[in-house]
N, C-alpha and C. Protein backbone atom coordinates (compact mmCIF):
# COMPACT_ATOMS: atom_id res chain seq x y z
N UNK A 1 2.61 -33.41 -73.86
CA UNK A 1 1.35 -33.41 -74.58
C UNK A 1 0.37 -34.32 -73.83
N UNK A 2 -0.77 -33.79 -73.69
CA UNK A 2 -1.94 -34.56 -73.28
C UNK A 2 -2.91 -35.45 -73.83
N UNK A 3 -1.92 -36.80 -74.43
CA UNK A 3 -2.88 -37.41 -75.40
C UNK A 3 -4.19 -38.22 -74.79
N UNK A 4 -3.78 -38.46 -73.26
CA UNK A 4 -4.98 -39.74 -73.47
C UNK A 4 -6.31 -38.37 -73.35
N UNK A 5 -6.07 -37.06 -73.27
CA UNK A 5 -7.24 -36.35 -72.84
C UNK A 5 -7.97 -35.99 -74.57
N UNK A 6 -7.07 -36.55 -75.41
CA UNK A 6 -7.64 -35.81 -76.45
C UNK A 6 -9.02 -36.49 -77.08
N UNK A 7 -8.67 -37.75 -76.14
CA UNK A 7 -9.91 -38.33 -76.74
C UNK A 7 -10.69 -38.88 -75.74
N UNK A 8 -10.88 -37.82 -74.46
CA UNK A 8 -11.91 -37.92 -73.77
C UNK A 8 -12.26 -39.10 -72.62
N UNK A 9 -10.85 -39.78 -72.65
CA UNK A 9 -11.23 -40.83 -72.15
C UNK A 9 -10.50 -41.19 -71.40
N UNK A 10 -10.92 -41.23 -69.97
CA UNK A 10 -10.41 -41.90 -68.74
C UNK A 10 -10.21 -43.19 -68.08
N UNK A 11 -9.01 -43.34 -68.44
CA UNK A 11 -9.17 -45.08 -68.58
C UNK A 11 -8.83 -45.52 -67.16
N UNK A 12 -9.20 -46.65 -66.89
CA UNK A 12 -9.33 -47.63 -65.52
C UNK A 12 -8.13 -47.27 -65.13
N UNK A 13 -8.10 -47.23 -63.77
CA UNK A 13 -7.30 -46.82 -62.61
C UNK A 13 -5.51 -47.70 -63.33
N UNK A 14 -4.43 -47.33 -63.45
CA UNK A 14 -3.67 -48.02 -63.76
C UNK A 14 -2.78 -48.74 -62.46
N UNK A 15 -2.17 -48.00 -61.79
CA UNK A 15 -1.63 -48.74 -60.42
C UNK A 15 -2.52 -48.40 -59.07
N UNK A 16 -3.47 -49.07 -59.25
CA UNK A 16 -4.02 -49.25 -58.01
C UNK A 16 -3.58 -48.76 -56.78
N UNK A 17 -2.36 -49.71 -56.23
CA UNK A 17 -1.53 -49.80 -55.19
C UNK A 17 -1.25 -48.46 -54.99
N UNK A 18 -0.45 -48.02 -56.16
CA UNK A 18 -0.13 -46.51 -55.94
C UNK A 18 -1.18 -45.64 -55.01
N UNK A 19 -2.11 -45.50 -55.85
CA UNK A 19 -3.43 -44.73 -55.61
C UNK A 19 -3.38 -44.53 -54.21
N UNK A 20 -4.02 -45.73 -53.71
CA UNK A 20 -4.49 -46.44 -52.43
C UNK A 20 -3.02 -45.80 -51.22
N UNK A 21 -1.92 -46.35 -51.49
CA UNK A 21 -0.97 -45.30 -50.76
C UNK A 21 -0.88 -44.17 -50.55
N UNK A 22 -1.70 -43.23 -51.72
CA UNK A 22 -1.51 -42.00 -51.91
C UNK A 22 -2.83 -41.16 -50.89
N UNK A 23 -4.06 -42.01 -50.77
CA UNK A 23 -5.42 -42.12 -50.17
C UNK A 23 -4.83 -41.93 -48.74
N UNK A 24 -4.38 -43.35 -48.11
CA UNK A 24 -4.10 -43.12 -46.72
C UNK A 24 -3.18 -41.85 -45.94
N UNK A 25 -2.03 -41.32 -47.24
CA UNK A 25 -1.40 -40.05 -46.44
C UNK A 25 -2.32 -38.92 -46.40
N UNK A 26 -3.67 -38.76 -47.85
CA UNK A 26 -4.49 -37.79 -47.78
C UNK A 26 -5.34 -37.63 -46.73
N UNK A 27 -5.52 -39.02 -46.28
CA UNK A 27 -6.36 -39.16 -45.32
C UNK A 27 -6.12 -39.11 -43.62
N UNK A 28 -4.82 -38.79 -43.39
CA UNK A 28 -4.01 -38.42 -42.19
C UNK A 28 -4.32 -37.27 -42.29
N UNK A 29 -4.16 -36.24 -43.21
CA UNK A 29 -4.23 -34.51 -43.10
C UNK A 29 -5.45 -34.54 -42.51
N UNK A 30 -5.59 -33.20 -41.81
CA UNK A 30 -7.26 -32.61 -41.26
C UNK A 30 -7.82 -32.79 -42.75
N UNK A 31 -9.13 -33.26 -42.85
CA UNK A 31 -10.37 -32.71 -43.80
C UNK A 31 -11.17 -31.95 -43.96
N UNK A 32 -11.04 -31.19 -45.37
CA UNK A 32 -11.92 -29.92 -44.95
C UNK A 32 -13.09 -30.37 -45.64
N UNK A 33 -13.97 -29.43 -45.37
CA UNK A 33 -15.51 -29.48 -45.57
C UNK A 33 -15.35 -29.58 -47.16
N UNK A 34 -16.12 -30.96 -47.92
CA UNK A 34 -16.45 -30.89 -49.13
C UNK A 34 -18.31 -30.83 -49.28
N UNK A 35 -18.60 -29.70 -50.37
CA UNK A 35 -19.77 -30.05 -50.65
C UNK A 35 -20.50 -30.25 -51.75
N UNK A 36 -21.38 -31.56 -52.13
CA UNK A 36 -21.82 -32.42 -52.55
C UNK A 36 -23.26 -31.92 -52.82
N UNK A 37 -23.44 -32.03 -54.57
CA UNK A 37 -24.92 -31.62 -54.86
C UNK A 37 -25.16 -32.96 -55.20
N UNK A 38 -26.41 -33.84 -55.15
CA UNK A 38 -26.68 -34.73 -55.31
C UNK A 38 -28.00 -35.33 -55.98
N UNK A 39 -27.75 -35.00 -57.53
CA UNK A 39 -29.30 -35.05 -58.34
C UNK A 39 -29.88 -36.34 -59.00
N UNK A 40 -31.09 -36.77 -58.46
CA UNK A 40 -31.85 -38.11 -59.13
C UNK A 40 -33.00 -37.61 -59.54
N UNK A 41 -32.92 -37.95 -60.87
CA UNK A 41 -33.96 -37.12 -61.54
C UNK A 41 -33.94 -38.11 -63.10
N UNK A 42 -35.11 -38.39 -63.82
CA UNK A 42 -35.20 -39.24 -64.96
C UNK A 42 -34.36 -40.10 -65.03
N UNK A 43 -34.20 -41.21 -64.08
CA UNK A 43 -33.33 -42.38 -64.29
C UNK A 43 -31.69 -41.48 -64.26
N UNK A 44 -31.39 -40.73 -64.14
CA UNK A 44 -29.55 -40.04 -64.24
C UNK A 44 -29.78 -39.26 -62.90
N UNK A 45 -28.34 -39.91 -62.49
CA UNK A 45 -28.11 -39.72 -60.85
C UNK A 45 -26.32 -38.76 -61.42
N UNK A 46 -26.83 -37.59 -60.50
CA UNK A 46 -25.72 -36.36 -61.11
C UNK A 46 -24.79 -35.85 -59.49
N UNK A 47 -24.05 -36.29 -59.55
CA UNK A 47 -22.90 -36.35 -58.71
C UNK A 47 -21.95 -34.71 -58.88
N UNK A 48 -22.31 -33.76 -57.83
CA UNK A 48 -21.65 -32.61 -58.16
C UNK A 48 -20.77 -32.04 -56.77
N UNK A 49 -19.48 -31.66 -56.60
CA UNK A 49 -18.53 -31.97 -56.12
C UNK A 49 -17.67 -30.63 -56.48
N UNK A 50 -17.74 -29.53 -55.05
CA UNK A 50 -16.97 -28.31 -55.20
C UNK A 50 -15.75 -28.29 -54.35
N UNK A 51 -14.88 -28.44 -54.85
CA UNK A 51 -13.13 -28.44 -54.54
C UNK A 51 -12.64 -26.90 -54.10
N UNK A 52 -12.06 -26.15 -52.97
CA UNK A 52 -11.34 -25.15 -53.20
C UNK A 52 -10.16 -25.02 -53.23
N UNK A 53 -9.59 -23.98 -53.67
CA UNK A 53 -8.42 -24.19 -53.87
C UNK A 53 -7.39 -24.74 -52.97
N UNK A 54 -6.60 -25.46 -53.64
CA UNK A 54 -5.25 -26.51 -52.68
C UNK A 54 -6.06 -27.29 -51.54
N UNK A 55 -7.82 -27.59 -52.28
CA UNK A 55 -8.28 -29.17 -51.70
C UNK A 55 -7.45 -30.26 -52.39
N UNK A 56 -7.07 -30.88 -51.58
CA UNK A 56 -7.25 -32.73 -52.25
C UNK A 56 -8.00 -33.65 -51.63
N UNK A 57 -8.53 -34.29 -52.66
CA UNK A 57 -9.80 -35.61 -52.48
C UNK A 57 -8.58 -36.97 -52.93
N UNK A 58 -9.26 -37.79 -52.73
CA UNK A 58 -8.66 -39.21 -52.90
C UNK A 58 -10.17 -39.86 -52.93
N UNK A 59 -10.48 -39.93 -54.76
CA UNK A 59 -12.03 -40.40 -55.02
C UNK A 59 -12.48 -42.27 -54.34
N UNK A 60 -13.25 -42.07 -54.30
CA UNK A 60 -13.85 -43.51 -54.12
C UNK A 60 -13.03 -44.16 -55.62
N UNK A 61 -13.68 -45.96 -55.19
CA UNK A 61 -13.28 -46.88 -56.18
C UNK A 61 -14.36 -47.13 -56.99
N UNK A 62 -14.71 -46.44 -58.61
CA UNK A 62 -15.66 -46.21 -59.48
C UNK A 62 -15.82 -47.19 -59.95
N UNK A 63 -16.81 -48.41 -59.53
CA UNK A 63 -17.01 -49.64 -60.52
C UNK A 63 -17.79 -50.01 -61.52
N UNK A 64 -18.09 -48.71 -62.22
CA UNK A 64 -19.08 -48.47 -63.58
C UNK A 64 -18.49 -47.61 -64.12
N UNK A 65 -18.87 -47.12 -65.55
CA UNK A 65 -18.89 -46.61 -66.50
C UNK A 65 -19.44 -45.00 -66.31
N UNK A 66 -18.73 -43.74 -66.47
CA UNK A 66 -19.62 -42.41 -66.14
C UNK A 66 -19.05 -41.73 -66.71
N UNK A 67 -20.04 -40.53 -66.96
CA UNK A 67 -19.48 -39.22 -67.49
C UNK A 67 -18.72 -38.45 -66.74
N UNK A 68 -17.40 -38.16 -66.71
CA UNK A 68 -17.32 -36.72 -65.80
C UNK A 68 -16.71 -35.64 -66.76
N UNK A 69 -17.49 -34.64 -65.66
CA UNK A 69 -17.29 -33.03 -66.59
C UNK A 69 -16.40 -32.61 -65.26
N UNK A 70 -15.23 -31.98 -65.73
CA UNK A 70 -14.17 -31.25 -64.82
C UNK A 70 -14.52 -29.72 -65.39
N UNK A 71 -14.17 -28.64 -63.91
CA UNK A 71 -14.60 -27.29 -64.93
C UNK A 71 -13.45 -26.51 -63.79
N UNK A 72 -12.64 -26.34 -64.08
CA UNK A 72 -11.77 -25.17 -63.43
C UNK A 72 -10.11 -25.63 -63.86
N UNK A 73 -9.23 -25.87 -62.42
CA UNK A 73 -8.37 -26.18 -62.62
C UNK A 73 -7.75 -26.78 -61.30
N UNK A 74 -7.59 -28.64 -61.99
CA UNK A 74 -7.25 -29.79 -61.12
C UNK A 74 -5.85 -30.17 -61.96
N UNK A 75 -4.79 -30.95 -60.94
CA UNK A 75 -4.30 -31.98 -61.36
C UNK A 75 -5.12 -33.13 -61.05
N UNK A 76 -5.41 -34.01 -62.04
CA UNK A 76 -6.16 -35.24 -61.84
C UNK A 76 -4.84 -36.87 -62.06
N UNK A 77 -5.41 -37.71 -61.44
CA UNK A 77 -4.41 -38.44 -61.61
C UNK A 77 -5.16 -39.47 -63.30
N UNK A 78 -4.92 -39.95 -63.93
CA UNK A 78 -5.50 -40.21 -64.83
C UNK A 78 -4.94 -41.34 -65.72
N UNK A 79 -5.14 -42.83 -65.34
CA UNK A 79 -4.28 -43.71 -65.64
C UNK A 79 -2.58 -44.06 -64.42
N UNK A 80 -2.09 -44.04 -65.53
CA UNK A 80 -1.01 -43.72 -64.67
C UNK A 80 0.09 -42.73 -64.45
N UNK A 81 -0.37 -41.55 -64.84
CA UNK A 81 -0.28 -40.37 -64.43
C UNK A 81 -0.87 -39.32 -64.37
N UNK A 82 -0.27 -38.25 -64.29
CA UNK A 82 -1.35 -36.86 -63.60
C UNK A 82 -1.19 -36.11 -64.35
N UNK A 83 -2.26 -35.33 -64.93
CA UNK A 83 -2.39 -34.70 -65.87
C UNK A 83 -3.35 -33.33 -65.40
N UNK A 84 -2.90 -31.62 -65.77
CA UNK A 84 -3.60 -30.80 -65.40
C UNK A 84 -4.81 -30.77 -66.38
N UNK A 85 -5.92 -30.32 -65.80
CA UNK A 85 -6.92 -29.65 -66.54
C UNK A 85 -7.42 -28.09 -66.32
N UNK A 86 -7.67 -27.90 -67.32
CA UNK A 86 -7.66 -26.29 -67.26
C UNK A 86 -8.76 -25.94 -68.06
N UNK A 87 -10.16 -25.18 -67.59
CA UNK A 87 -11.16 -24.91 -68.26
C UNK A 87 -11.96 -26.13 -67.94
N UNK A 88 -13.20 -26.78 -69.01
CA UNK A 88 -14.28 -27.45 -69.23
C UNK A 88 -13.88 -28.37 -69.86
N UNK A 89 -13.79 -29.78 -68.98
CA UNK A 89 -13.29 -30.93 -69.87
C UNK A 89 -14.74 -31.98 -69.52
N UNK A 90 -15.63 -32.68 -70.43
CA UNK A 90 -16.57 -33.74 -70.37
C UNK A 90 -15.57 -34.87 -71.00
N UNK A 91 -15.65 -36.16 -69.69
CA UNK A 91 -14.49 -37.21 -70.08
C UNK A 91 -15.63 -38.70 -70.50
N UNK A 92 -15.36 -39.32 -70.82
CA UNK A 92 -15.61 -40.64 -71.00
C UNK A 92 -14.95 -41.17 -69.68
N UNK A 93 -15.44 -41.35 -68.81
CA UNK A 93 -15.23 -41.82 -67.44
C UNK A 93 -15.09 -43.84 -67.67
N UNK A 94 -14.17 -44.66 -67.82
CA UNK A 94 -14.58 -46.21 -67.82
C UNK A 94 -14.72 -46.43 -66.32
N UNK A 95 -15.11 -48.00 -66.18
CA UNK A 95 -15.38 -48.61 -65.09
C UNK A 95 -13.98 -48.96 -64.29
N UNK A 96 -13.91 -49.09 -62.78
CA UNK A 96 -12.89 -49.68 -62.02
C UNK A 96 -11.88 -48.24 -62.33
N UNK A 97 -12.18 -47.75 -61.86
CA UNK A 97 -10.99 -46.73 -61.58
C UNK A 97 -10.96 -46.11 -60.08
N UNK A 98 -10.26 -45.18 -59.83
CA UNK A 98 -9.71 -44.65 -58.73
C UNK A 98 -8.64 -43.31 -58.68
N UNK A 99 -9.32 -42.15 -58.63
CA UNK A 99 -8.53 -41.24 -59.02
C UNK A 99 -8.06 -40.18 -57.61
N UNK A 100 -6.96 -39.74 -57.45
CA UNK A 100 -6.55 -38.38 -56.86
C UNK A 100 -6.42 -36.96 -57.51
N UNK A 101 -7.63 -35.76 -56.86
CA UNK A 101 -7.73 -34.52 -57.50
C UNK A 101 -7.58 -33.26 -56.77
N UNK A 102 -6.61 -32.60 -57.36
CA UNK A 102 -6.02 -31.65 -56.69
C UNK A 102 -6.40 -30.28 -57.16
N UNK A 103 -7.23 -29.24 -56.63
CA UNK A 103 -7.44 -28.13 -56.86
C UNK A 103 -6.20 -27.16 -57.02
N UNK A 104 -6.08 -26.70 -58.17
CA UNK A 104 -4.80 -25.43 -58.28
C UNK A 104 -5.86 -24.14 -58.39
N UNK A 105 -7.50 -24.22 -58.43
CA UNK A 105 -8.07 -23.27 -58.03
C UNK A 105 -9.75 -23.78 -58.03
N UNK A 106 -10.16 -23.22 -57.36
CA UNK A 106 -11.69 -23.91 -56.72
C UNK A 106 -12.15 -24.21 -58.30
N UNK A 107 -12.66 -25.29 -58.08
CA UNK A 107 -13.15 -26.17 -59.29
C UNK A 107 -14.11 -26.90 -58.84
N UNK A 108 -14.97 -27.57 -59.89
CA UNK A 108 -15.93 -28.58 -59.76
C UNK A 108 -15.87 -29.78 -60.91
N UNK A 109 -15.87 -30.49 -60.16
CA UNK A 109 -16.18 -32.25 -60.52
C UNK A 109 -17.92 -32.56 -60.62
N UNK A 110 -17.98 -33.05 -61.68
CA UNK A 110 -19.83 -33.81 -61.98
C UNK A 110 -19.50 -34.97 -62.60
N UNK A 111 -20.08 -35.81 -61.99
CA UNK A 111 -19.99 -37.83 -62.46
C UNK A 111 -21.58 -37.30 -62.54
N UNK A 112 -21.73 -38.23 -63.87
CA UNK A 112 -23.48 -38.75 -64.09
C UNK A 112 -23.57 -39.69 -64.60
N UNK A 113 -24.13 -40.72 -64.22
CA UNK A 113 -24.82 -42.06 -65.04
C UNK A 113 -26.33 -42.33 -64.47
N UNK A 114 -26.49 -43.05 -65.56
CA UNK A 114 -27.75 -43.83 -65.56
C UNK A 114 -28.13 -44.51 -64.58
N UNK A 115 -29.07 -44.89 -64.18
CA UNK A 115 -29.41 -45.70 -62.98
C UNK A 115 -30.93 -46.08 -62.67
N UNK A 116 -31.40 -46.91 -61.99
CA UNK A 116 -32.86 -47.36 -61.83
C UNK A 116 -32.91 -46.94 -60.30
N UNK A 117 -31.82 -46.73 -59.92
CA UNK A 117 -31.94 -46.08 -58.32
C UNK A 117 -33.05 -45.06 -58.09
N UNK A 118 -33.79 -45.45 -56.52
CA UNK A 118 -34.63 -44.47 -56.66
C UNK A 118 -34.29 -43.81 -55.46
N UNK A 119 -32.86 -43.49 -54.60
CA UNK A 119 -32.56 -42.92 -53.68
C UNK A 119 -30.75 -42.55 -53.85
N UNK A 120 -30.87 -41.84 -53.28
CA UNK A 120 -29.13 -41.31 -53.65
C UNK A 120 -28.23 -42.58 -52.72
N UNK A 121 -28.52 -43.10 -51.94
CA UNK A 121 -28.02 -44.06 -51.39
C UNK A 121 -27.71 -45.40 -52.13
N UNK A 122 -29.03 -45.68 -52.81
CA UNK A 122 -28.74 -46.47 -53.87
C UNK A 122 -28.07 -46.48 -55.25
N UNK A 123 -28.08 -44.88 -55.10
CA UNK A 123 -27.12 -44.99 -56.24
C UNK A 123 -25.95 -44.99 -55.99
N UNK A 124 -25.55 -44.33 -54.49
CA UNK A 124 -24.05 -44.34 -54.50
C UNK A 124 -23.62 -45.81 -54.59
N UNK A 125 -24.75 -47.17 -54.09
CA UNK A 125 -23.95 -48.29 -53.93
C UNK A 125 -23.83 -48.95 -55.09
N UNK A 126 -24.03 -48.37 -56.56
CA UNK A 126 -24.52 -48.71 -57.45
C UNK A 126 -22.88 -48.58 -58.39
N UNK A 127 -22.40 -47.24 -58.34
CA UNK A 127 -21.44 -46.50 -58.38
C UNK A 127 -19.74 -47.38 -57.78
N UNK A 128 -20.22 -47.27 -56.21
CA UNK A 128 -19.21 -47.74 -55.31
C UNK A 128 -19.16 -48.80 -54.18
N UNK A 129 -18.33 -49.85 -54.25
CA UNK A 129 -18.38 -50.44 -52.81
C UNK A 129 -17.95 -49.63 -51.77
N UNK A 130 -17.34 -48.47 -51.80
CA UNK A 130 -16.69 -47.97 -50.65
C UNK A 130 -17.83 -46.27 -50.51
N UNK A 131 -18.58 -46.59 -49.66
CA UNK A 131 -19.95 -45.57 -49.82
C UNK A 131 -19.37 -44.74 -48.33
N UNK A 132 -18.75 -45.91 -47.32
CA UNK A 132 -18.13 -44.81 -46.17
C UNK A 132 -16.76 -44.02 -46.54
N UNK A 133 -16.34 -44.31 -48.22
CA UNK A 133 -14.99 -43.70 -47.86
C UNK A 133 -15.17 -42.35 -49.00
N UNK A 134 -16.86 -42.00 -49.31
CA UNK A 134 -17.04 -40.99 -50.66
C UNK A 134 -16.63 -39.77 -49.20
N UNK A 135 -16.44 -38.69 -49.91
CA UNK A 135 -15.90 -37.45 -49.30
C UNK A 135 -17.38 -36.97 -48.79
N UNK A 136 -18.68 -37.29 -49.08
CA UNK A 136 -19.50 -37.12 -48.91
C UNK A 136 -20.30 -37.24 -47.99
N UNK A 137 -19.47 -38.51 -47.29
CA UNK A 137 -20.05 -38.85 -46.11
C UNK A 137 -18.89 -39.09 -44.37
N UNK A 138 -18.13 -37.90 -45.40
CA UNK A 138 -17.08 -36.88 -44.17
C UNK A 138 -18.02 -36.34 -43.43
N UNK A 139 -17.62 -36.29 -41.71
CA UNK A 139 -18.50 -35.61 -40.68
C UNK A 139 -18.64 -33.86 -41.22
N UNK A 140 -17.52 -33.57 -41.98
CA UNK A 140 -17.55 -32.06 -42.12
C UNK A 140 -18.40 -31.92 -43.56
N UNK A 141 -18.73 -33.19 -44.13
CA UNK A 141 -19.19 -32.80 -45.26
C UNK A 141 -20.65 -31.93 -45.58
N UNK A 142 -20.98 -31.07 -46.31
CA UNK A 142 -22.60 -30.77 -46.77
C UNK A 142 -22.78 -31.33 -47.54
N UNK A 143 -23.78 -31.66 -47.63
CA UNK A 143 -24.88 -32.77 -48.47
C UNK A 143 -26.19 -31.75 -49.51
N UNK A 144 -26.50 -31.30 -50.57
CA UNK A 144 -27.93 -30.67 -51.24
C UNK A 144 -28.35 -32.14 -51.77
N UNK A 145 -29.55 -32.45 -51.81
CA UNK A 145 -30.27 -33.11 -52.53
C UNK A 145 -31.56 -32.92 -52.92
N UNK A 146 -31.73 -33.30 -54.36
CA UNK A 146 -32.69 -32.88 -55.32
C UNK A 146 -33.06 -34.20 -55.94
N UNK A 147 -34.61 -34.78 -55.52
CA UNK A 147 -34.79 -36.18 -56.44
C UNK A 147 -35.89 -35.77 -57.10
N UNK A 148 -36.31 -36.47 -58.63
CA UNK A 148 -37.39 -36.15 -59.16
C UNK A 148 -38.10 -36.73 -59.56
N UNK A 149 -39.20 -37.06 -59.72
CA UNK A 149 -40.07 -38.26 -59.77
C UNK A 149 -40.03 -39.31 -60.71
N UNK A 150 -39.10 -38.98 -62.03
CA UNK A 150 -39.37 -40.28 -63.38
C UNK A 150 -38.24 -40.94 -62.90
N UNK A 151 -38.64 -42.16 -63.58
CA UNK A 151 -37.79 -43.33 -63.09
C UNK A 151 -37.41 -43.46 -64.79
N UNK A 152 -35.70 -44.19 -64.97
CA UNK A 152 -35.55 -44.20 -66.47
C UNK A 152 -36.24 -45.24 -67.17
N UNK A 153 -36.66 -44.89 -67.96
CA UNK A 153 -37.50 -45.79 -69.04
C UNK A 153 -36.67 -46.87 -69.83
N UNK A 154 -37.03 -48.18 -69.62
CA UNK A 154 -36.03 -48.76 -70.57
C UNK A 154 -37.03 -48.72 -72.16
């Protein structure tokens, strides 16, 4: 049974160490091309992320609070274990986490939060200390970006 999903909520990375071991063997395989939609628009910076099938990512280290919407079908690692998703899941994303996601068929990942950032750069550093290790800024990666002029209102 999939309880921690029932209530939406993705809690902080549980064994770190693990993770991080699991990162460096992903990161020996060739990398294939991930591509990255990247929206700043009314203060919410929208992080969109297309997986094909039997990709694996090994995410950056998330040191804020975000939404993510999963829409296909991943094993995600989730705490301290891995749990499939299947269909349209919007999670309560917490701060300090670190996840591994495995496509069992082309899927998409969207992180969105809030932000005063007024460049996608700034938001990624906003997000992450590790901005060279987002999949995004893989030599094979594509990049879309879309910024829009309001800044969020407090």
């Amino acid at each position: 049974m999939l309880t921690v999903l029932k209530t939406g909520l993705v809690p902080a990375s549980g064994n770190l160490e693990v993770i991080r071991k699991a990162e460096q063997v992903i990161l020996e395989q060739p990398q294939e091309c991930v591509i990255t939609y990247h929206t700043l628009h009314s203060g919410v910076y929208t992080r969109t992320i297309y997986l094909k099938k039997g990709q694996v990512i090994a995410g950056a280290f998330i040191k804020i609070p975000t939404t993510l919407i999963v829409i296909g079908n991943l094993n995600v690692s989730i705490g301290e274990e891995f749990n499939t998703l299947v269909g349209t899941h919007i999670l309560i994303a917490m701060a300090n986490r670190k996840q591994i996601m495995v496509a069992n068929e082309d899927s998409t990942i969207i992180m969105v939060f809030k932000t005063m950032a007024s460049t996608i750069e700034e938001a990624e550093y906003e997000f992450t200390d590790e901005v060279d290790n987002l999949a995004s800024r893989l030599p094979t990666a594509i990049n879309y970006i879309k910024i829009g002029e309001l800044k969020c209102q407090e």
